[in-house]
C-alpha atoms as a PDB file:
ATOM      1  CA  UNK A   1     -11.077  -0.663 -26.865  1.00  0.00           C
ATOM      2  CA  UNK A   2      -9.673  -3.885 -26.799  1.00  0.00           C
ATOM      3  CA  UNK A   3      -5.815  -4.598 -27.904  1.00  0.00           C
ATOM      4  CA  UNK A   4      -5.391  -5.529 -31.503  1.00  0.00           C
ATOM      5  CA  UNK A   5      -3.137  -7.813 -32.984  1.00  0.00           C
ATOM      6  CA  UNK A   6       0.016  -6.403 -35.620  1.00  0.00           C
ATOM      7  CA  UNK A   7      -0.634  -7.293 -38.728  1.00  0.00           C
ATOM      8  CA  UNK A   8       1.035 -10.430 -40.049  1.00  0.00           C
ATOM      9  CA  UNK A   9       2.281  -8.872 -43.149  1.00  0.00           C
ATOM     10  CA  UNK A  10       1.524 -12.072 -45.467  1.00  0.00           C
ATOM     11  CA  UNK A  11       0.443  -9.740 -48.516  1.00  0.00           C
ATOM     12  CA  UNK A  12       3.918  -8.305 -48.138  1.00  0.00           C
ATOM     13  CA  UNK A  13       5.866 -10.311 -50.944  1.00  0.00           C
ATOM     14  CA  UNK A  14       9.079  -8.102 -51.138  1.00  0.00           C
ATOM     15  CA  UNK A  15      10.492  -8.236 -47.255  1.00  0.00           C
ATOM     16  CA  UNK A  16      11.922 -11.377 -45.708  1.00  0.00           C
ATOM     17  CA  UNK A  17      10.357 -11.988 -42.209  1.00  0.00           C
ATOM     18  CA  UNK A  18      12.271 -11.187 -39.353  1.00  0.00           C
ATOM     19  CA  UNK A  19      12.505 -15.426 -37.963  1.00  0.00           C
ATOM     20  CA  UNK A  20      14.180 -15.874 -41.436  1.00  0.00           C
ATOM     21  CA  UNK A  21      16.866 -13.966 -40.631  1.00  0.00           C
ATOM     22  CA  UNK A  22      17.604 -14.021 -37.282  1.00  0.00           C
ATOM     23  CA  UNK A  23      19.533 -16.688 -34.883  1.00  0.00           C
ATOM     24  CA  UNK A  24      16.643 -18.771 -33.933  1.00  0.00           C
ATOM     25  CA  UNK A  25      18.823 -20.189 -30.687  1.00  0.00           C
ATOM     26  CA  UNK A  26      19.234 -16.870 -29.404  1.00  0.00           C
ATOM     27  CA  UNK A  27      18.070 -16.333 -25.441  1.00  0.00           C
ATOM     28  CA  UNK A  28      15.362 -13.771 -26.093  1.00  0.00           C
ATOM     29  CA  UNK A  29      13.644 -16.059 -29.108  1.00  0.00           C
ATOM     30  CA  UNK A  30      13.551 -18.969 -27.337  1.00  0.00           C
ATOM     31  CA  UNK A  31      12.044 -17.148 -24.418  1.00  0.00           C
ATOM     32  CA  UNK A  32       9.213 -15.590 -26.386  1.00  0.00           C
ATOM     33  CA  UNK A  33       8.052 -19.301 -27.349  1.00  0.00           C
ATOM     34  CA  UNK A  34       8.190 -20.097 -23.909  1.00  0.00           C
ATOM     35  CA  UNK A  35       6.076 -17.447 -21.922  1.00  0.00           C
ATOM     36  CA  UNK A  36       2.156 -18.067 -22.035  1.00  0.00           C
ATOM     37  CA  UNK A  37       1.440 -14.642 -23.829  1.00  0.00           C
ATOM     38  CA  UNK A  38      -2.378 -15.833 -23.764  1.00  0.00           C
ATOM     39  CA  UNK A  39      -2.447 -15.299 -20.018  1.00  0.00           C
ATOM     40  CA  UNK A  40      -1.597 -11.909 -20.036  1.00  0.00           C
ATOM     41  CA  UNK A  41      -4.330 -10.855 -23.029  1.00  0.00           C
ATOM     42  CA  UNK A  42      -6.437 -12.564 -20.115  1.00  0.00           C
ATOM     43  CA  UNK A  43      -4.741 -10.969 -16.771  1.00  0.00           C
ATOM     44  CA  UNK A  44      -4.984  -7.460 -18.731  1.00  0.00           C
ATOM     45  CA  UNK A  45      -8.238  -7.489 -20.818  1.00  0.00           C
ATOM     46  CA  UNK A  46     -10.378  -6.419 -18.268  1.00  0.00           C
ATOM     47  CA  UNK A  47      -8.445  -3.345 -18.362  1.00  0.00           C
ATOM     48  CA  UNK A  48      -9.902  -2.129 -21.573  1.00  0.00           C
ATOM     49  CA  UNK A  49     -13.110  -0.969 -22.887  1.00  0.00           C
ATOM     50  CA  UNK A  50     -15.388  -2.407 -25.652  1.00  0.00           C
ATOM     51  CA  UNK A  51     -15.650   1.539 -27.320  1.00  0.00           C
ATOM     52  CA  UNK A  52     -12.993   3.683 -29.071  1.00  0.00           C
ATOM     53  CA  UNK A  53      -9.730   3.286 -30.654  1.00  0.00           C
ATOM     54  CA  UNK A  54      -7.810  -0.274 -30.874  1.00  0.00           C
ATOM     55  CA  UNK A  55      -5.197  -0.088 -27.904  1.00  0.00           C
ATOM     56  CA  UNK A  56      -1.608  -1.576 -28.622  1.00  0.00           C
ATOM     57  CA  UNK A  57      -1.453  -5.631 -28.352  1.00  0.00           C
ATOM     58  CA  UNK A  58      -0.637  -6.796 -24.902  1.00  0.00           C
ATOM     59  CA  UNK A  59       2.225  -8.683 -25.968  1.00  0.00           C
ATOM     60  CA  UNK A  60       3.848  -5.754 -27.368  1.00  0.00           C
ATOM     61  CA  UNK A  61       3.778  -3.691 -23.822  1.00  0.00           C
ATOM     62  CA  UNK A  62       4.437  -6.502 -21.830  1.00  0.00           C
ATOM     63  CA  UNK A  63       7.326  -7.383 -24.258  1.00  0.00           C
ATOM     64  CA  UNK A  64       8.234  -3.618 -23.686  1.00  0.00           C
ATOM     65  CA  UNK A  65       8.350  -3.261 -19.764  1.00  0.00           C
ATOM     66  CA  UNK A  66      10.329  -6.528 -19.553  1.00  0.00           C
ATOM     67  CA  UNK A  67      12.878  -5.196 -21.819  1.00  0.00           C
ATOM     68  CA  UNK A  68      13.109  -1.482 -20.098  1.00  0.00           C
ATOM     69  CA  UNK A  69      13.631  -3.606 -16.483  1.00  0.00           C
ATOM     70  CA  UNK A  70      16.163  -6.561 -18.103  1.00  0.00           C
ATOM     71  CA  UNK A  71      17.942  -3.825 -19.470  1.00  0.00           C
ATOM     72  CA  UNK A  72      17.457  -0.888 -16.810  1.00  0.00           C
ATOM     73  CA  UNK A  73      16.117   1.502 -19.343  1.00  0.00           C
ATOM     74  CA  UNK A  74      13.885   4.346 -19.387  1.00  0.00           C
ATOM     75  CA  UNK A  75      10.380   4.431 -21.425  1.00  0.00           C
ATOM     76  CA  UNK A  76      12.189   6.502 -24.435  1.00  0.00           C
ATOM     77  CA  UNK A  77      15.600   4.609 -24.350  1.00  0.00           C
ATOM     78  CA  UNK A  78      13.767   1.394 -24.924  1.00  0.00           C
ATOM     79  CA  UNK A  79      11.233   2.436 -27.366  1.00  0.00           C
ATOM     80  CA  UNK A  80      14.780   3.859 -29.300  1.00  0.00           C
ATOM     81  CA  UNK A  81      16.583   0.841 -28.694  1.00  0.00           C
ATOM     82  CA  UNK A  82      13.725  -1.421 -29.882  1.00  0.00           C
ATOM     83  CA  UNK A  83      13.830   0.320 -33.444  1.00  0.00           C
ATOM     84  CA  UNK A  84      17.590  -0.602 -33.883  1.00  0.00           C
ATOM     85  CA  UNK A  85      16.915  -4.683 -32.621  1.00  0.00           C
ATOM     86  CA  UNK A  86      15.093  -7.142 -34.938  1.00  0.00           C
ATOM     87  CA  UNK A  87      15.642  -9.648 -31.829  1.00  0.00           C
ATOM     88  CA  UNK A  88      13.464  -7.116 -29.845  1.00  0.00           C
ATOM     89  CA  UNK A  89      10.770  -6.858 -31.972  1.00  0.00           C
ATOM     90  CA  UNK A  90      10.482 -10.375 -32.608  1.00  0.00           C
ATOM     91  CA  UNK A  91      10.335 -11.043 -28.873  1.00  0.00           C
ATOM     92  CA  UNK A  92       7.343  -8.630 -28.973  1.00  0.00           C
ATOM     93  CA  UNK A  93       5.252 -10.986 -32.051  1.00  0.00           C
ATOM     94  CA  UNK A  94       5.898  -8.339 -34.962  1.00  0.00           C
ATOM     95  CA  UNK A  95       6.976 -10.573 -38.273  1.00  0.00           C
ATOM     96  CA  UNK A  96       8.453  -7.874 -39.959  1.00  0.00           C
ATOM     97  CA  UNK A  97      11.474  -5.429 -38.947  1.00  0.00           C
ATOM     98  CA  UNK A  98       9.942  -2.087 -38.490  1.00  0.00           C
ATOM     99  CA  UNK A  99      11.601   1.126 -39.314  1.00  0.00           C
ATOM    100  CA  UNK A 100       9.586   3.433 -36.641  1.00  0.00           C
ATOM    101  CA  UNK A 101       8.652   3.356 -33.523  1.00  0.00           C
ATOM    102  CA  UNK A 102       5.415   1.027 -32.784  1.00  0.00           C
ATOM    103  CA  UNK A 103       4.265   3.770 -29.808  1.00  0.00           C
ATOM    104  CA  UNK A 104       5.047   6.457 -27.883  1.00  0.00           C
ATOM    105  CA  UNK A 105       6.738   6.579 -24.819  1.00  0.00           C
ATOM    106  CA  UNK A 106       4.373   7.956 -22.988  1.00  0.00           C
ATOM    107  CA  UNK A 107       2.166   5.179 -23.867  1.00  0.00           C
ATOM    108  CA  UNK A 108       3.877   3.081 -21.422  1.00  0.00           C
ATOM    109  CA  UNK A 109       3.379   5.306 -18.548  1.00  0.00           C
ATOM    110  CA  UNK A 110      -0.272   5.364 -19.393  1.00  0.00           C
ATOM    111  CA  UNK A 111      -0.211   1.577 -19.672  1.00  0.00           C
ATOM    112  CA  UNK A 112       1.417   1.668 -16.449  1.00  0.00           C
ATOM    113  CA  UNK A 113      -1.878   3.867 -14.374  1.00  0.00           C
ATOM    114  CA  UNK A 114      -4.331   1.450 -16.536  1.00  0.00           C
ATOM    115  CA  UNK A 115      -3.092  -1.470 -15.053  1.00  0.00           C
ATOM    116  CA  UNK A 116      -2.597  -0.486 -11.341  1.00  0.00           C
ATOM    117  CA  UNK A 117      -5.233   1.836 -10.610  1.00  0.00           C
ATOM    118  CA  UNK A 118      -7.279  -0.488  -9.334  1.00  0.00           C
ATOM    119  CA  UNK A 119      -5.248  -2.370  -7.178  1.00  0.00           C
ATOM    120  CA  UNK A 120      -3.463   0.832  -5.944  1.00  0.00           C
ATOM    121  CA  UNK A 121      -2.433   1.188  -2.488  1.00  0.00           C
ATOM    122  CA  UNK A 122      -2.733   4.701  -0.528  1.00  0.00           C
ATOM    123  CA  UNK A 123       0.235   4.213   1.990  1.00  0.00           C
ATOM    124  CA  UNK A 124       0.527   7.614   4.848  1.00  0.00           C
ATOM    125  CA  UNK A 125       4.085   8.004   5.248  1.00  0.00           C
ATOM    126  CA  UNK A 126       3.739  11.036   7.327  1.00  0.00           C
ATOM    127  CA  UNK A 127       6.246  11.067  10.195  1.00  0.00           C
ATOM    128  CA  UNK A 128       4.051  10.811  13.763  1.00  0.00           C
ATOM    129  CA  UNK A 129       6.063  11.595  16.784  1.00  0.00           C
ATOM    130  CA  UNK A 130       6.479   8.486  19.441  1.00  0.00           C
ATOM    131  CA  UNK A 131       4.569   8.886  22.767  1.00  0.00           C
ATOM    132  CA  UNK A 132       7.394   9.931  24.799  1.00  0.00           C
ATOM    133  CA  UNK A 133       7.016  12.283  27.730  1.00  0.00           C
ATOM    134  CA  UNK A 134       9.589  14.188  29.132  1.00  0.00           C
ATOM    135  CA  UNK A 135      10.631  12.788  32.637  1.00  0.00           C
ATOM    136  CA  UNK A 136      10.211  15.734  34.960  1.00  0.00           C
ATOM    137  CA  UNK A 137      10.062  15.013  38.726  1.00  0.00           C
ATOM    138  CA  UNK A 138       6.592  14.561  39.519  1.00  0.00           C
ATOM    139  CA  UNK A 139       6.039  11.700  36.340  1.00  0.00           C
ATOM    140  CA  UNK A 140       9.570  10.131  38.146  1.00  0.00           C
ATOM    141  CA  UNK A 141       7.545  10.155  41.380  1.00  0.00           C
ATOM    142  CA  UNK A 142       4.600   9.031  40.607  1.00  0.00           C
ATOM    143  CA  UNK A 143       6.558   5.918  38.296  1.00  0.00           C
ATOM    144  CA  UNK A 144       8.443   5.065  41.540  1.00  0.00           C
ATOM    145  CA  UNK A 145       5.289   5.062  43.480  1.00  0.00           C
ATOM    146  CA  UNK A 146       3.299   2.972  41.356  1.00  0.00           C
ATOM    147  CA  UNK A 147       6.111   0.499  40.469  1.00  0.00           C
ATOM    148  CA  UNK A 148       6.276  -0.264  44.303  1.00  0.00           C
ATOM    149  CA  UNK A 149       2.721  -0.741  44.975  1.00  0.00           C
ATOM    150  CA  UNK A 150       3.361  -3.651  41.774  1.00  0.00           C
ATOM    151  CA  UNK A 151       6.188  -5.372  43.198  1.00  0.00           C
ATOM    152  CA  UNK A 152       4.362  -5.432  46.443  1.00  0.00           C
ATOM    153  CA  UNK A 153       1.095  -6.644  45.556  1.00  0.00           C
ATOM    154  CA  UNK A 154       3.266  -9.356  43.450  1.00  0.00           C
ATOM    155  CA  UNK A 155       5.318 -10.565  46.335  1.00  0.00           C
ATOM    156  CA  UNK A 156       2.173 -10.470  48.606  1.00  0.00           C
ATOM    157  CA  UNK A 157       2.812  -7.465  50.760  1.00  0.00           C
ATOM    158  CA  UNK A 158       0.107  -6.107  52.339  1.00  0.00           C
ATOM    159  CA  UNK A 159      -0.155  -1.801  52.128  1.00  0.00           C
ATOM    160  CA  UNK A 160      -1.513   0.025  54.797  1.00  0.00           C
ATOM    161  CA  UNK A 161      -2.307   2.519  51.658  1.00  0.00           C
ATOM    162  CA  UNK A 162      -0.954   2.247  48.472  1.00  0.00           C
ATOM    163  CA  UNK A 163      -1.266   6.187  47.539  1.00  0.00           C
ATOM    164  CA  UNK A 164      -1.642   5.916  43.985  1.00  0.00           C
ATOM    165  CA  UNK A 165      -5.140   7.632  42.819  1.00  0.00           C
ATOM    166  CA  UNK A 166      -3.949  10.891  45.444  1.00  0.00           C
ATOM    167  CA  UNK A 167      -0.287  10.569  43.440  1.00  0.00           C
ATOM    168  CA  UNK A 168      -2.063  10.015  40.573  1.00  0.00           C
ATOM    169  CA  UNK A 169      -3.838  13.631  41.359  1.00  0.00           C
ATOM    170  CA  UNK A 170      -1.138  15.434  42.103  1.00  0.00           C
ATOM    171  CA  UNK A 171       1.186  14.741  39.486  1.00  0.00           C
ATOM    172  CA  UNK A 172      -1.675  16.102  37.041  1.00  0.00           C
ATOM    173  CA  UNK A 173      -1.881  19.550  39.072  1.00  0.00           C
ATOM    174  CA  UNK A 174       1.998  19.393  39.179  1.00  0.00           C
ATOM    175  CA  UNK A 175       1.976  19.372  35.379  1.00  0.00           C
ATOM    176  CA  UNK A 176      -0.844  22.021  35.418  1.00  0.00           C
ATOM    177  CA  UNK A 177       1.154  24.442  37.796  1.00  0.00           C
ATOM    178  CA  UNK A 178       4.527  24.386  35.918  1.00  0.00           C
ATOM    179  CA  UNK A 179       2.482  24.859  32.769  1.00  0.00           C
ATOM    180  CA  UNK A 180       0.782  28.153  34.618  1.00  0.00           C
ATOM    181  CA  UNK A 181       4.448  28.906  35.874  1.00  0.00           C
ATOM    182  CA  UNK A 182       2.782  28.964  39.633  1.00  0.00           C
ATOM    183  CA  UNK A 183       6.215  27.026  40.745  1.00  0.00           C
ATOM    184  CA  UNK A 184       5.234  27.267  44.331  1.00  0.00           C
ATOM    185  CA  UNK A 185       2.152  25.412  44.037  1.00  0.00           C
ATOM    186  CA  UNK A 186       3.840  22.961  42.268  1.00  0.00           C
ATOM    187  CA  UNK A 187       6.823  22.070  44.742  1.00  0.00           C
ATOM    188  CA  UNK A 188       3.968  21.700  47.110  1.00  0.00           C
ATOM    189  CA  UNK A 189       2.301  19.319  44.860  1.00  0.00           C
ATOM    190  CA  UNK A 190       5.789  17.702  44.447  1.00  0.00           C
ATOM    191  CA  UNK A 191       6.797  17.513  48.267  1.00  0.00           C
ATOM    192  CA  UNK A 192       3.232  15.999  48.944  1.00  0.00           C
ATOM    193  CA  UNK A 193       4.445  13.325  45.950  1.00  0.00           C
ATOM    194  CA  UNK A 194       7.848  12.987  48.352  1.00  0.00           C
ATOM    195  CA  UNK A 195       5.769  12.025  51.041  1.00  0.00           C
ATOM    196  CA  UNK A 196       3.280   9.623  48.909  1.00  0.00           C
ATOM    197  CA  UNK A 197       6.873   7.829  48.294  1.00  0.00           C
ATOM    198  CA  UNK A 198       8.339   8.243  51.503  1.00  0.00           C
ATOM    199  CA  UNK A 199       5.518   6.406  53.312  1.00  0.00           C
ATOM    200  CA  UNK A 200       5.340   3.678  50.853  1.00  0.00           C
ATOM    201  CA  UNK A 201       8.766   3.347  50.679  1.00  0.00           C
ATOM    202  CA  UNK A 202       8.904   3.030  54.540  1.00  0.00           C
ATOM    203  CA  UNK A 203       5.489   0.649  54.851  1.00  0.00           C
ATOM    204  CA  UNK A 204       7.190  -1.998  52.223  1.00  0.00           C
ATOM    205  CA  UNK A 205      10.111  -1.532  54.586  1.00  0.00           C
ATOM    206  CA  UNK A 206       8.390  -2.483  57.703  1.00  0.00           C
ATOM    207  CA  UNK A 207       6.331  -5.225  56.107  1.00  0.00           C
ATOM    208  CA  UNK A 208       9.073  -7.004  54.342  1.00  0.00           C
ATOM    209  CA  UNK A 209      10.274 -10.073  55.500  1.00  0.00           C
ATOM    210  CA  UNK A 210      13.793  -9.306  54.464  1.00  0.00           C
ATOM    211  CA  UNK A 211      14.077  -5.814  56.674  1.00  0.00           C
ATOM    212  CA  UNK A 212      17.897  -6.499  57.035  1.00  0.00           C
ATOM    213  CA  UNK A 213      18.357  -5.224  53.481  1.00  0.00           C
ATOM    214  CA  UNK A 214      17.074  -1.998  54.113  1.00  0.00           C
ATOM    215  CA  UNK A 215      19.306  -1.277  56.993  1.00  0.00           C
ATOM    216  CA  UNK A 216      22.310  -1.125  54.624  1.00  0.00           C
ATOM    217  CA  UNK A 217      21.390   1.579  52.211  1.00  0.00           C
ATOM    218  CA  UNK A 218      22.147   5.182  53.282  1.00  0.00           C
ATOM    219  CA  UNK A 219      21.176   5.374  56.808  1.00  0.00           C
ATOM    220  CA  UNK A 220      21.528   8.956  56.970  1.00  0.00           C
ATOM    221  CA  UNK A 221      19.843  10.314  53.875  1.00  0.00           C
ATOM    222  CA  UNK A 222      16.361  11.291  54.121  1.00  0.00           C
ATOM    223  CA  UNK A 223      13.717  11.120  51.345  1.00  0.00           C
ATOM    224  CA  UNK A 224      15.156  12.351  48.463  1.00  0.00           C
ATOM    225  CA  UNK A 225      16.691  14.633  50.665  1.00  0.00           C
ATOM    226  CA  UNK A 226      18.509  17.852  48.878  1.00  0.00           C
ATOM    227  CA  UNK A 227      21.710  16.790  48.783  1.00  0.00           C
ATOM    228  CA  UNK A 228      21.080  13.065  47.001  1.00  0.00           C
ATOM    229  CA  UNK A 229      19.038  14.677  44.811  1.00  0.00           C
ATOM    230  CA  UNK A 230      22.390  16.742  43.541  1.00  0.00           C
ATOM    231  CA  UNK A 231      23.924  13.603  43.102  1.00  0.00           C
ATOM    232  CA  UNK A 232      21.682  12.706  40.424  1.00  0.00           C
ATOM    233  CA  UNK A 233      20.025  15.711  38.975  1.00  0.00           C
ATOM    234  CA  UNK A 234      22.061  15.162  35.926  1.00  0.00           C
ATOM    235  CA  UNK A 235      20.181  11.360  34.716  1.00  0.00           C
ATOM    236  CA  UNK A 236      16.882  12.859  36.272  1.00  0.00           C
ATOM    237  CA  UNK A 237      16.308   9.536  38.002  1.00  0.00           C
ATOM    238  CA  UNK A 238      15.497   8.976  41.481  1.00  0.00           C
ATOM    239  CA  UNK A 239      17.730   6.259  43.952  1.00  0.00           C
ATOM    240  CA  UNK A 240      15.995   4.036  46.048  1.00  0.00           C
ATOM    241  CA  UNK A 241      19.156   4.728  48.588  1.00  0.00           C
ATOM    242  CA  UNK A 242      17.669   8.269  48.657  1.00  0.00           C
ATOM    243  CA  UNK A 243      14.034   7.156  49.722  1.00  0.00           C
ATOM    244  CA  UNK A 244      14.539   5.669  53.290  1.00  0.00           C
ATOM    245  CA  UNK A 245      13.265   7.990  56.069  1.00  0.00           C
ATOM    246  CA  UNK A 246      14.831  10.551  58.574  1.00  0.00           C
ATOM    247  CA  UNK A 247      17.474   8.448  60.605  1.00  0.00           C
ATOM    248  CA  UNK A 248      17.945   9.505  64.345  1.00  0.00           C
ATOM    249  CA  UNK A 249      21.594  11.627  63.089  1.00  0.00           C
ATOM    250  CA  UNK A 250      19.277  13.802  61.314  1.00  0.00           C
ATOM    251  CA  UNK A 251      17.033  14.661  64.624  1.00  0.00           C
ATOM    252  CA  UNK A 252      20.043  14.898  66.827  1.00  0.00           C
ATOM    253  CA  UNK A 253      21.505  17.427  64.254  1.00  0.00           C
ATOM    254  CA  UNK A 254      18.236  19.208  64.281  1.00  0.00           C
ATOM    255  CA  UNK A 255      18.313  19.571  68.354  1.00  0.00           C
ATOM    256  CA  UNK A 256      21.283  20.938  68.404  1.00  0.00           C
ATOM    257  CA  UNK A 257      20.949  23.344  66.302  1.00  0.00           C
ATOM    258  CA  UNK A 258      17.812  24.052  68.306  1.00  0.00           C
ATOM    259  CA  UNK A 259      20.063  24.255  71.608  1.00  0.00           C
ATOM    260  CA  UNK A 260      22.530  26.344  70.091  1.00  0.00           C
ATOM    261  CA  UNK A 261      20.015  28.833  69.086  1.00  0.00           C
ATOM    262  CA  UNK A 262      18.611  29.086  72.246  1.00  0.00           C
ATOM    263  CA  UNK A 263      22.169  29.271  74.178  1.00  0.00           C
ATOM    264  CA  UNK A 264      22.508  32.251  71.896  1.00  0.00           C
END
């Protein structure tokens, strides 16, 4: 049911009434004569139904959760306190100093759920993990790859073949074979992603008006070539030094170990 109003004791001859006695220019009276107490019967009266019991006035637990937050109190310290203080029970419209407690205090935690439940907001705070996937070689590969083909369509470079739906490919069945633990067919899958790179690598090369820049960097390392790839195993990421192609050292070290097999 709706709030009702405390009783204005007037029939009481025998008691003196609590603004009689008190400091009128005290902080907490001349606040209660200057808060709009009607707006809160209004903000709050939709709250309660027109059957059952009387609830407590509005003023009286509004008067009581400012108090237990001015204060830093908890519902039964403040229903305690507000016993002992004729200033508090001014502040919340009672004329007379009472000797008990006007509620319980679990009252105000009921008061509490009345008022928010319907403008209650379900927030998830269930901990989702980010989107982060591990960087093994064949998702470095293929992110090399496909970052090339971008800066070279940007800067108007032409590709003979830009290799990224068949790296695309086998970076999936990479992931598929390590999962299977068939580790040969994967280092196929990853050699054939080597070569993807290598051939891009070398087409941007030849079709780049700047070609003297690429004549600088590591002449005689191959694509990621074994021992470049030692150098930086550790950080898992690949070196564009390590992605130019076979340099003529590498074929004259390959005849003669060719010759020197044969002289044998």
């Amino acid at each position: 049911m709706r709030p009702s109003r405390p009783s204005s004791g007037k029939n009481d001859l025998f008691r003196d009434r609590l603004d009689a006695i008190i400091n009128p220019r005290q902080a907490l009276v001349r606040l209660a004569g200057v808060i709009p107490w009607a707006r809160s019967d209004e903000a709050f009266g939709g709250f309660y139904r027109p059957v059952g019991r009387p609830a407590k006035p509005t003023r009286l637990m509004v008067g009581l959760h400012y108090l237990k937050h001015v204060h830093d109190l908890s519902d039964e310290e403040v229903v305690e306190r507000w016993v002992e203080n004729p200033y508090w029970q001014f502040f919340c419209r009672f004329e007379f100093f009472q000797h008990e407690a006007p509620i319980d205090a679990s009252t105000m935690t009921r008061w509490r759920k009345r008022i928010s439940s319907l403008e209650r907001v379900n927030v998830d705070t269930t901990v989702q993990p980010k989107a982060i996937a591990h960087p093994t070689d064949s998702r470095l590969y293929l992110k090399a790859l496909q970052m090339l083909v971008r800066h070279a369509k940007k800067h108007g470079i032409e590709l003979r073949q830009s290799y990224t739906r068949l790296a695309k490919a086998a970076a999936v069945r990479a992931g598929r074979y390590a999962h299977a633990r068939q580790f040969r067919r994967m280092r196929r899958e990853l050699k054939r992603l080597r070569t993807f790179l290598g051939r891009v690598l070398r087409d941007i090369g030849r079709r780049s008006p700047a070609r003297s820049n690429w004549r600088g960097l590591s002449p005689g390392c191959s694509v990621l070539s074994n021992g470049c790839w030692r150098k930086s195993r550790k950080t898992r990421t690949s070196s564009i030094r390590c992605m130019l192609p076979r340099s003529s050292a590498s074929r004259r070290a390959r005849l003669a170990r060719h010759t020197s097999s044969v002289a044998r």
